[in-house]
Each structure stands twice: as structure tokens, then as C-alpha cells.
N, C-alpha and C. Protein backbone atom coordinates (compact mmCIF):
# COMPACT_ATOMS: atom_id res chain seq x y z
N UNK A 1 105.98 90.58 82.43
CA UNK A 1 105.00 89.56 82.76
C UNK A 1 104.10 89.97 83.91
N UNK A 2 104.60 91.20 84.68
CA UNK A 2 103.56 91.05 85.67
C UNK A 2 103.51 90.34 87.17
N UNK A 3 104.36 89.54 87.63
CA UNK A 3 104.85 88.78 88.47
C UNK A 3 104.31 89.49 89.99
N UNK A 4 102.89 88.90 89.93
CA UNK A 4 102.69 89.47 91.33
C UNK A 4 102.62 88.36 92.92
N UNK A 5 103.43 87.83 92.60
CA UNK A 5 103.27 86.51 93.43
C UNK A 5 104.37 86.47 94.77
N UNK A 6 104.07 85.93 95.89
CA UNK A 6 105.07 86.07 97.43
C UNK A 6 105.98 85.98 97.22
N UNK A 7 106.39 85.33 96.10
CA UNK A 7 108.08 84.82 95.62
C UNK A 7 108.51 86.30 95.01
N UNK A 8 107.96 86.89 93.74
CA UNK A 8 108.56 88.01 93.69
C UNK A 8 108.43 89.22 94.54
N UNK A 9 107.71 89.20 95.38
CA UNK A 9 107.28 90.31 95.93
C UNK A 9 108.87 90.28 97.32
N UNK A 10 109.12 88.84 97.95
CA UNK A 10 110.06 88.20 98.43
C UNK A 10 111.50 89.12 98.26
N UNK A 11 111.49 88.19 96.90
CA UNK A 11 112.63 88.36 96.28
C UNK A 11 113.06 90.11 96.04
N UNK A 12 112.23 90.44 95.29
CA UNK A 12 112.71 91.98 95.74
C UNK A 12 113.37 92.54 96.59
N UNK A 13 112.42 92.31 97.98
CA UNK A 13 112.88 92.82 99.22
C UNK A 13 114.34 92.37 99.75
N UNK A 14 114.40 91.12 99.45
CA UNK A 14 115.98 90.59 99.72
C UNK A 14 116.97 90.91 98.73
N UNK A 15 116.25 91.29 97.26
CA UNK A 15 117.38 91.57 96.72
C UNK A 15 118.03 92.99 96.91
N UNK A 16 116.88 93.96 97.05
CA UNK A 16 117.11 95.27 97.09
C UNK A 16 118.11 95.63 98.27
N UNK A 17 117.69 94.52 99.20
CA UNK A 17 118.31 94.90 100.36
C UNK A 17 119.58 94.37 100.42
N UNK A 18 119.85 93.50 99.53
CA UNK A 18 121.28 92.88 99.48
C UNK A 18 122.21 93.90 98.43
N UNK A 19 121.85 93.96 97.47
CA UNK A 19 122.53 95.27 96.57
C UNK A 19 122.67 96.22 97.73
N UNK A 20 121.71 96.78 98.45
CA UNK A 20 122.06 98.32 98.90
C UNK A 20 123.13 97.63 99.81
N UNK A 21 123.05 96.48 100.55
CA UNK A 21 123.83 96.07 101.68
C UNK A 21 125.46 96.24 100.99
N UNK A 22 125.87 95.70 99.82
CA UNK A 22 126.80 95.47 98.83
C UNK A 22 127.47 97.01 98.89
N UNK A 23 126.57 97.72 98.45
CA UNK A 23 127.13 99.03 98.26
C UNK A 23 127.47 99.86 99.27
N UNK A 24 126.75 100.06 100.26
CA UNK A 24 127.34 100.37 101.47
C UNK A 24 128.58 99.80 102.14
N UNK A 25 128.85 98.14 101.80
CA UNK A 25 129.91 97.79 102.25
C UNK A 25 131.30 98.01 101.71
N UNK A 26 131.45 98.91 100.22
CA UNK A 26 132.22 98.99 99.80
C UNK A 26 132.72 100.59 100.67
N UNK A 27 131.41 101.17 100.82
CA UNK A 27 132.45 102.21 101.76
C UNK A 27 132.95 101.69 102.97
N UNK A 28 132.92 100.64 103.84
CA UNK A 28 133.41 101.03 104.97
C UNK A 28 134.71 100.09 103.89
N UNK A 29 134.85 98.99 103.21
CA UNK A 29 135.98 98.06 102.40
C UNK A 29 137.10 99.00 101.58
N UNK A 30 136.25 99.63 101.16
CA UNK A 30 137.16 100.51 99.76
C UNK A 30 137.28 99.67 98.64
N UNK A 31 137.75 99.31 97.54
CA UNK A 31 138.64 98.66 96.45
C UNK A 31 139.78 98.12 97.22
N UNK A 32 140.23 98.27 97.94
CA UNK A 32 141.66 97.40 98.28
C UNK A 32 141.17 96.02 98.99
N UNK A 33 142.43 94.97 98.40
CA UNK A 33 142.55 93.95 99.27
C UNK A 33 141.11 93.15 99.08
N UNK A 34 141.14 92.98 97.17
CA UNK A 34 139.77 92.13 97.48
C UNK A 34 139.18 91.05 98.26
N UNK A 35 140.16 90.07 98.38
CA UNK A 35 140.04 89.05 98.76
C UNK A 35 140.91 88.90 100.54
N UNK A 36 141.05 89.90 100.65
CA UNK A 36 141.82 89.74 102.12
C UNK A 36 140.99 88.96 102.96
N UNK A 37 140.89 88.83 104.28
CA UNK A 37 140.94 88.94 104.81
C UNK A 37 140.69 89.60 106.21
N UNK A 38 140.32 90.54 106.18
CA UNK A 38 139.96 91.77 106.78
C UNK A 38 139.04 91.91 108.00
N UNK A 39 139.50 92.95 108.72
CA UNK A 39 138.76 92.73 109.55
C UNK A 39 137.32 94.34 110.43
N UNK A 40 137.76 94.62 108.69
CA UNK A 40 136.17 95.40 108.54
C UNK A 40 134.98 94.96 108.53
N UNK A 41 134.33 95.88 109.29
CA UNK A 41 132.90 95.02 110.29
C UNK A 41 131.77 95.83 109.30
N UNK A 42 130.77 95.56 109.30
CA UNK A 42 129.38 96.51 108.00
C UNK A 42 128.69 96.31 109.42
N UNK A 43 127.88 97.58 109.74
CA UNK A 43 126.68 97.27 110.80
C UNK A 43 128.00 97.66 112.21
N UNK A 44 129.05 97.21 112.22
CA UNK A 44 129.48 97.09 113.22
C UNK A 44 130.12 95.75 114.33
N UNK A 45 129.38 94.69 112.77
CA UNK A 45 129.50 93.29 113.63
C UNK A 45 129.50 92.06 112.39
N UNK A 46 129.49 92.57 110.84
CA UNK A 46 129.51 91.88 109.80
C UNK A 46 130.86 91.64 109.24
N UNK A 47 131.05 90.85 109.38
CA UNK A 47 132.87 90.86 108.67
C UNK A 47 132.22 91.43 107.17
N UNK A 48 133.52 92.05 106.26
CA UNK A 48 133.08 92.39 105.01
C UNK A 48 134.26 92.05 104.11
N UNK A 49 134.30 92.29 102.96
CA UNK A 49 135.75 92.45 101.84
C UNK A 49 134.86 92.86 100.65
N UNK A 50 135.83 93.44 99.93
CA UNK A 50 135.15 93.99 98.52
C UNK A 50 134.60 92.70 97.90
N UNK A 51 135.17 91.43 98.39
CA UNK A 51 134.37 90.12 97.29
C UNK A 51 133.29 89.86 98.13
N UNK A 52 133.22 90.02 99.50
CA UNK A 52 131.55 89.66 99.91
C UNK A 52 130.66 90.48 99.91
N UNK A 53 131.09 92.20 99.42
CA UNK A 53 130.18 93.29 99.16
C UNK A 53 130.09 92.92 97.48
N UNK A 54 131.00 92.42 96.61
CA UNK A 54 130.78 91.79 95.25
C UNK A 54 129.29 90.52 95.17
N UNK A 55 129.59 89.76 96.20
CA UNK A 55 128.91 88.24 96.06
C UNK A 55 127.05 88.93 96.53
N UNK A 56 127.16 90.32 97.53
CA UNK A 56 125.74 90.80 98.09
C UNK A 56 124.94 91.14 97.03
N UNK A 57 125.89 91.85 95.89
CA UNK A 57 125.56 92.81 94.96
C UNK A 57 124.78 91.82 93.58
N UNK A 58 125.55 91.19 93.20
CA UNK A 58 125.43 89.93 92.48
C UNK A 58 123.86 89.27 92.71
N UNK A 59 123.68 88.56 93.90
CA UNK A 59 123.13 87.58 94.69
C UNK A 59 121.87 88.52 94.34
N UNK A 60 121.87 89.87 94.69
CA UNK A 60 120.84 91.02 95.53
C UNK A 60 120.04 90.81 93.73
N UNK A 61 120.92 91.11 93.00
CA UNK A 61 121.05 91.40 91.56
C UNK A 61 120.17 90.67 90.76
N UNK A 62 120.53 89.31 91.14
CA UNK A 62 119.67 88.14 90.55
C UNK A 62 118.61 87.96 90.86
N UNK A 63 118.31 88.13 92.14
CA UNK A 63 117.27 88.12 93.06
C UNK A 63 116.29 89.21 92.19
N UNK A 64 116.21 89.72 92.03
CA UNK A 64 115.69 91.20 91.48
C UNK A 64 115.31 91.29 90.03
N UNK A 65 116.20 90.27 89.57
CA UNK A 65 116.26 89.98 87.97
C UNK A 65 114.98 88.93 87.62
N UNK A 66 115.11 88.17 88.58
CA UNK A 66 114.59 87.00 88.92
C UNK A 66 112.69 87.29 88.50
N UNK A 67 112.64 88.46 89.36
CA UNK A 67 111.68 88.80 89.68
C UNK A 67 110.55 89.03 88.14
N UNK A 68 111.03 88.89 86.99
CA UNK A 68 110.71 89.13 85.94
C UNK A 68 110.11 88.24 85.05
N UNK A 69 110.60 87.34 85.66
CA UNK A 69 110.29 85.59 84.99
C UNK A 69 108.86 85.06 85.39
N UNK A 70 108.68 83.93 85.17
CA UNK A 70 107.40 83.40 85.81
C UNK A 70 107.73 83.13 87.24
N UNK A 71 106.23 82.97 88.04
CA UNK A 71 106.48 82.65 89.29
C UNK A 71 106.98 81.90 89.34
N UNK A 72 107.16 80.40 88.70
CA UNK A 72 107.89 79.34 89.14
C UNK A 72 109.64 79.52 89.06
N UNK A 73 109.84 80.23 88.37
CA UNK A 73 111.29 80.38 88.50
C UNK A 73 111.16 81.29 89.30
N UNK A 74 110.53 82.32 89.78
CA UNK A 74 111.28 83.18 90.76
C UNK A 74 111.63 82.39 92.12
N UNK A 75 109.92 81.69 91.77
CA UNK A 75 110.29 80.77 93.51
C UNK A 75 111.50 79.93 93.64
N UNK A 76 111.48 78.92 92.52
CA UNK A 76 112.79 78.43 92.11
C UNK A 76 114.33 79.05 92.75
N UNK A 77 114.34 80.19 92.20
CA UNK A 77 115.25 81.16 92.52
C UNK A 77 115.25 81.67 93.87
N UNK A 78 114.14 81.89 94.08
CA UNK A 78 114.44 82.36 95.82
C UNK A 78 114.47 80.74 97.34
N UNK A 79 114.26 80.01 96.78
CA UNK A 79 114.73 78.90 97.18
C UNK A 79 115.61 78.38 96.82
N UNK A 80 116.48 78.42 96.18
CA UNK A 80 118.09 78.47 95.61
C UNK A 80 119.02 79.13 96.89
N UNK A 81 118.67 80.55 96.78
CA UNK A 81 119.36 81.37 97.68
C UNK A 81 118.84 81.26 98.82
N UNK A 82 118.01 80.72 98.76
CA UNK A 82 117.78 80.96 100.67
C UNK A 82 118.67 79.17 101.11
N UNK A 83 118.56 78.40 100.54
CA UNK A 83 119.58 76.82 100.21
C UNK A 83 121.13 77.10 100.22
N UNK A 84 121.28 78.40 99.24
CA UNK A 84 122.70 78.76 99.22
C UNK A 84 123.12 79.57 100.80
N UNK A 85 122.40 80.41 101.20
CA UNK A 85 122.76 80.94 102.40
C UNK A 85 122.93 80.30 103.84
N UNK A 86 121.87 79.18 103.91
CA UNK A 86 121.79 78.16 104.44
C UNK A 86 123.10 77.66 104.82
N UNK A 87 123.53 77.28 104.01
CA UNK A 87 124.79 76.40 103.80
C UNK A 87 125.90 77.29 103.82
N UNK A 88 126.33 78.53 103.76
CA UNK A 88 126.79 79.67 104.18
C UNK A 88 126.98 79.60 105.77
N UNK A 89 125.95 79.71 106.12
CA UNK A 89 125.58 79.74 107.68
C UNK A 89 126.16 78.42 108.21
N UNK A 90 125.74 76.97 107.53
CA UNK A 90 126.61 76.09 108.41
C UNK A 90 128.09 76.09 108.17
N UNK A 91 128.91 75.89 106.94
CA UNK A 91 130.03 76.30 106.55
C UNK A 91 130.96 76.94 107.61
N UNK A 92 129.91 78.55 107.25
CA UNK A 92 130.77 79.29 108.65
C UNK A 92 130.82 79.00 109.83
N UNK A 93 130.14 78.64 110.56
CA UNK A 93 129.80 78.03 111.89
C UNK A 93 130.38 76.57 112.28
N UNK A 94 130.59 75.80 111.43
CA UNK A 94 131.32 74.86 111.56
C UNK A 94 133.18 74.44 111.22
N UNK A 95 133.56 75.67 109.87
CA UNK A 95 134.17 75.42 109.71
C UNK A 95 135.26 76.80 109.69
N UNK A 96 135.58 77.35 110.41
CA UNK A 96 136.29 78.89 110.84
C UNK A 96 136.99 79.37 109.81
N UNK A 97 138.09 78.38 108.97
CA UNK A 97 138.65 78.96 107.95
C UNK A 97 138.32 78.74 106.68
N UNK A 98 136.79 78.25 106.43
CA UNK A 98 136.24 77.83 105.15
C UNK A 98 136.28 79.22 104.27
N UNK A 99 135.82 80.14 105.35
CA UNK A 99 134.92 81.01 104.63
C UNK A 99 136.21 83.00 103.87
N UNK A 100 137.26 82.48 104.82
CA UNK A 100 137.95 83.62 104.96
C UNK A 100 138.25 84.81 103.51
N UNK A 101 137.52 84.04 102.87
CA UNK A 101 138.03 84.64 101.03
C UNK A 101 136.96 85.52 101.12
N UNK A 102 135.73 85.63 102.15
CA UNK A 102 134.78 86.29 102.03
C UNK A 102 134.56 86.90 103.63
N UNK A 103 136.09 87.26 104.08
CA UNK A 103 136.18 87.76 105.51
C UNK A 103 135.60 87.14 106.54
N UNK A 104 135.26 86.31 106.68
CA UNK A 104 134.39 85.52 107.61
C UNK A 104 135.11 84.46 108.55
N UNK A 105 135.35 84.38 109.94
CA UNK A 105 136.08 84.09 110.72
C UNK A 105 135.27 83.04 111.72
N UNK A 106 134.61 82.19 111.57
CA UNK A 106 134.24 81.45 112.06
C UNK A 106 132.76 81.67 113.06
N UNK A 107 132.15 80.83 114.07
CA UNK A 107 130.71 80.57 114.38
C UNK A 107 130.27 82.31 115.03
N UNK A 108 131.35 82.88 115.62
CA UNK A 108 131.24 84.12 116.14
C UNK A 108 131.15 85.43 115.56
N UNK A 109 131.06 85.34 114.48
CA UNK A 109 130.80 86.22 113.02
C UNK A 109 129.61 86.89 112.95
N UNK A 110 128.96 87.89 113.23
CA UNK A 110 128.00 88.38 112.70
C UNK A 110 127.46 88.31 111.63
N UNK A 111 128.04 87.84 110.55
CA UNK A 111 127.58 87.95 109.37
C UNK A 111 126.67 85.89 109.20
N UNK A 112 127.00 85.30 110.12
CA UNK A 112 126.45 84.24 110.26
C UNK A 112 125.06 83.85 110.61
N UNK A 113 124.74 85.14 111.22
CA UNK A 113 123.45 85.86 111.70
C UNK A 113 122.01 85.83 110.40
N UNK A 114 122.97 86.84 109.74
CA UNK A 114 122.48 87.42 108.78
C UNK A 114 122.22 86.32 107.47
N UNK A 115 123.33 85.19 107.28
CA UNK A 115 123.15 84.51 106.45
C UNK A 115 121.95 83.47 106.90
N UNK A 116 121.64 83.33 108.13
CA UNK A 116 121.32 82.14 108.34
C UNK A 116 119.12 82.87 108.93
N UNK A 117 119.27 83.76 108.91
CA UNK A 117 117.93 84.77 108.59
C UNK A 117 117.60 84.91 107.18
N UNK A 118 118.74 85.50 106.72
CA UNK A 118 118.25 85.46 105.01
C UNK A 118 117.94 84.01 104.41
N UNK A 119 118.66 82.96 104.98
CA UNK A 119 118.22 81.51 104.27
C UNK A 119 117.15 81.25 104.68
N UNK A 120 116.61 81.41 105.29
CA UNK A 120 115.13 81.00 106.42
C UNK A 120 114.13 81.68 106.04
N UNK A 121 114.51 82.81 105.88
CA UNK A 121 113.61 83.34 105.16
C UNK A 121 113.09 83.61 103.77
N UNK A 122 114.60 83.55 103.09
CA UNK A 122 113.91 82.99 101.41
C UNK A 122 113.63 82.03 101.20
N UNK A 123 114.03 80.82 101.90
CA UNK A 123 113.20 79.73 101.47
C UNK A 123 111.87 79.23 101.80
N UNK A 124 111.63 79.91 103.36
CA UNK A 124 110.06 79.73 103.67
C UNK A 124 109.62 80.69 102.54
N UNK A 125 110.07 81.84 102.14
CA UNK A 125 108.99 82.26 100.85
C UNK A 125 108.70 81.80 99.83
N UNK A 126 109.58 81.17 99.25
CA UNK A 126 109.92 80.07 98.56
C UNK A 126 108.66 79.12 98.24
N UNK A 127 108.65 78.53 99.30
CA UNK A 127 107.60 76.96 99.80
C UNK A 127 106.06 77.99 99.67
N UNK A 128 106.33 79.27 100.16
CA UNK A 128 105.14 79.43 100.72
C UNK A 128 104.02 79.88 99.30
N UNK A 129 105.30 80.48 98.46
CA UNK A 129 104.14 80.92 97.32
C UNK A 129 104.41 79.83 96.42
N UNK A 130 104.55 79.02 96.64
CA UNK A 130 104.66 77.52 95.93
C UNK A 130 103.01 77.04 96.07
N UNK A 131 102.90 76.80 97.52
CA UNK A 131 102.06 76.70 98.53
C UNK A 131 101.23 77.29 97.58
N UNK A 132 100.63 78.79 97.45
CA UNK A 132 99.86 79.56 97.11
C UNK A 132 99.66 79.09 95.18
N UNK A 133 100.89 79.22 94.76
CA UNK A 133 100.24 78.65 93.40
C UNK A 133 99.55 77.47 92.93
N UNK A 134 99.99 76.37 93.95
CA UNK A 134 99.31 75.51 93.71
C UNK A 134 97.95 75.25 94.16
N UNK A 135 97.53 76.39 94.86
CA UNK A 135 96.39 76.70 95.81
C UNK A 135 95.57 77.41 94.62
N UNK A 136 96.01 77.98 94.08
CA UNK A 136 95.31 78.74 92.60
C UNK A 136 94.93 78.02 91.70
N UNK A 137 95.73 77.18 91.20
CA UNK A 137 95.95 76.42 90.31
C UNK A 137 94.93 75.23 90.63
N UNK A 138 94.63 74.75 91.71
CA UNK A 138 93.57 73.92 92.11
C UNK A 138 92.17 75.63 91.67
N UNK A 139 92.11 75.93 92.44
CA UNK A 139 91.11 76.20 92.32
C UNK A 139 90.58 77.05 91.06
N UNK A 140 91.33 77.13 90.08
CA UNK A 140 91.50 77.44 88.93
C UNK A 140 90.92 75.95 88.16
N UNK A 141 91.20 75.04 88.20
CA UNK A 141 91.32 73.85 87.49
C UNK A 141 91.90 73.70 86.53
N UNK A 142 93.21 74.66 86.39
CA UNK A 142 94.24 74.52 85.57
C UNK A 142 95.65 74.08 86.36
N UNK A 143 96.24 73.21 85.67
CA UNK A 143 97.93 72.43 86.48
C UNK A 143 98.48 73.71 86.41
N UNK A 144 99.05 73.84 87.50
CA UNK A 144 100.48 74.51 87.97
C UNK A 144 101.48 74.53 86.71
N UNK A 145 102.07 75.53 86.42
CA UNK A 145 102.76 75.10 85.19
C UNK A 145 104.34 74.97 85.78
């Protein structure tokens, strides 16, 4: 389709960067102990486990997939995840042992950082090429589809 719009252009960047993030985390994780616990750091300051280098990979995945569709679903989609990370970020921060299936140890977590940047930022992209299509779409004098 062609999808040249802030949402996919967005989405890419977060997804690409979430896959590569995924894959790198399996080296410092390994295959063992999917769901542990653990207290392997990515960066140095990210809690990790093979299921939250699984959930990066996934997330990164869709994001990327996403990118293929019409703008309205990509935006759709990248305001999803930036909603889902969001809520990631309060979860962890509020609730210390919510998150532990995905190594994550409460408000002092680095990886709380990261979730709560990535939500902020896919969803202002989100709004913003929302913003922009409907800015076209007026001046087009054709509805937004």
C-alpha cells in the first residue's frame, strides 16, 4: 500500500528497535528459566527474561507488520501500544510484584523508564498523524476513511 504516514514511519522505528532490543536480550537471558524471575539487567539497568525479550520481539513484530495496512490502522496500532506500555509503566511502579513473570521488580526498575518513554511516545505519534490525516482529508475534501 505504500504507507507513508507519521504513524508508520513511527511504528517502524519502535518496532525495529524493539525486535533488535528482544534479540539482544536473549544473549545476556539465554533460553533458560523463561519465566523466572531473574535478575539479568539489558543496558545494564533493564530487568530482562526470555518472556520479556519474547513479549519485545512480538510487540516490535506487530509494530512493523502494522506498518503495511492503512494509515488508520497503523495509527490505531501504534496507539494501542503506546496505551499498552503506558499501563506497563503504572502496573510496575505501583505494583512491585505485578510484573515479576516479566522480571520486573517494582518502581526502581529500569525497564519502567523505558516503558513509560515508549508509551509517550507511541501514542503522541499516534494522535499526531491522526492529527495530520485529518488535516489532509479536510483539505482534500474527501472524509477520513
Amino acid at each position: 500500500m505504500g504507507n507513508k504516514s507519521l504513524a508508520a514511519g513511527a511504528s517502524l522505528l519502535i518496532g525495529a528497535s524493539y525486535v533488535a532490543v528482544g534479540i539482544i536480550g536473549f544473549f545476556v537471558t539465554g533460553f533458560d528459566g523463561f519465566l523466572a524471575d531473574s535478575s539479568d539487567k539489558l543496558l545494564g539497568f533493564a530487568s530482562v527474561n526470555p518472556m520479556h525479550n519474547t513479549v519485545h520481539i512480538l510487540i516490535g513484530a506487530f509494530l512493523i507488520a502494522m506498518t503495511k495496512f492503512s494509515t488508520a490502522s497503523t495509527e490505531g496500532a501504534l496507539m494501542g501500544v503506546g496505551l499498552f506500555y503506558i499501563t506497563a509503566f503504572v502496573i510496575g511502579v505501583i505494583a512491585p510484584d505485578n510484573l515479576t513473570i516479566i522480571a520486573m521488580n517494582g518502581a526502581g526498575d529500569g525497564e519502567n523508564f523505558i516503558h513509560i518513554i515508549t508509551g509517550v511516545t507511541a501514542l503522541t505519534a499516534g494522535l499526531l498523524s491522526v492529527a495530520q490525516s485529518e488535516a489532509a482529508a479536510k483539505r482534500s475534501g474527501i472524509p477520513a476513511a
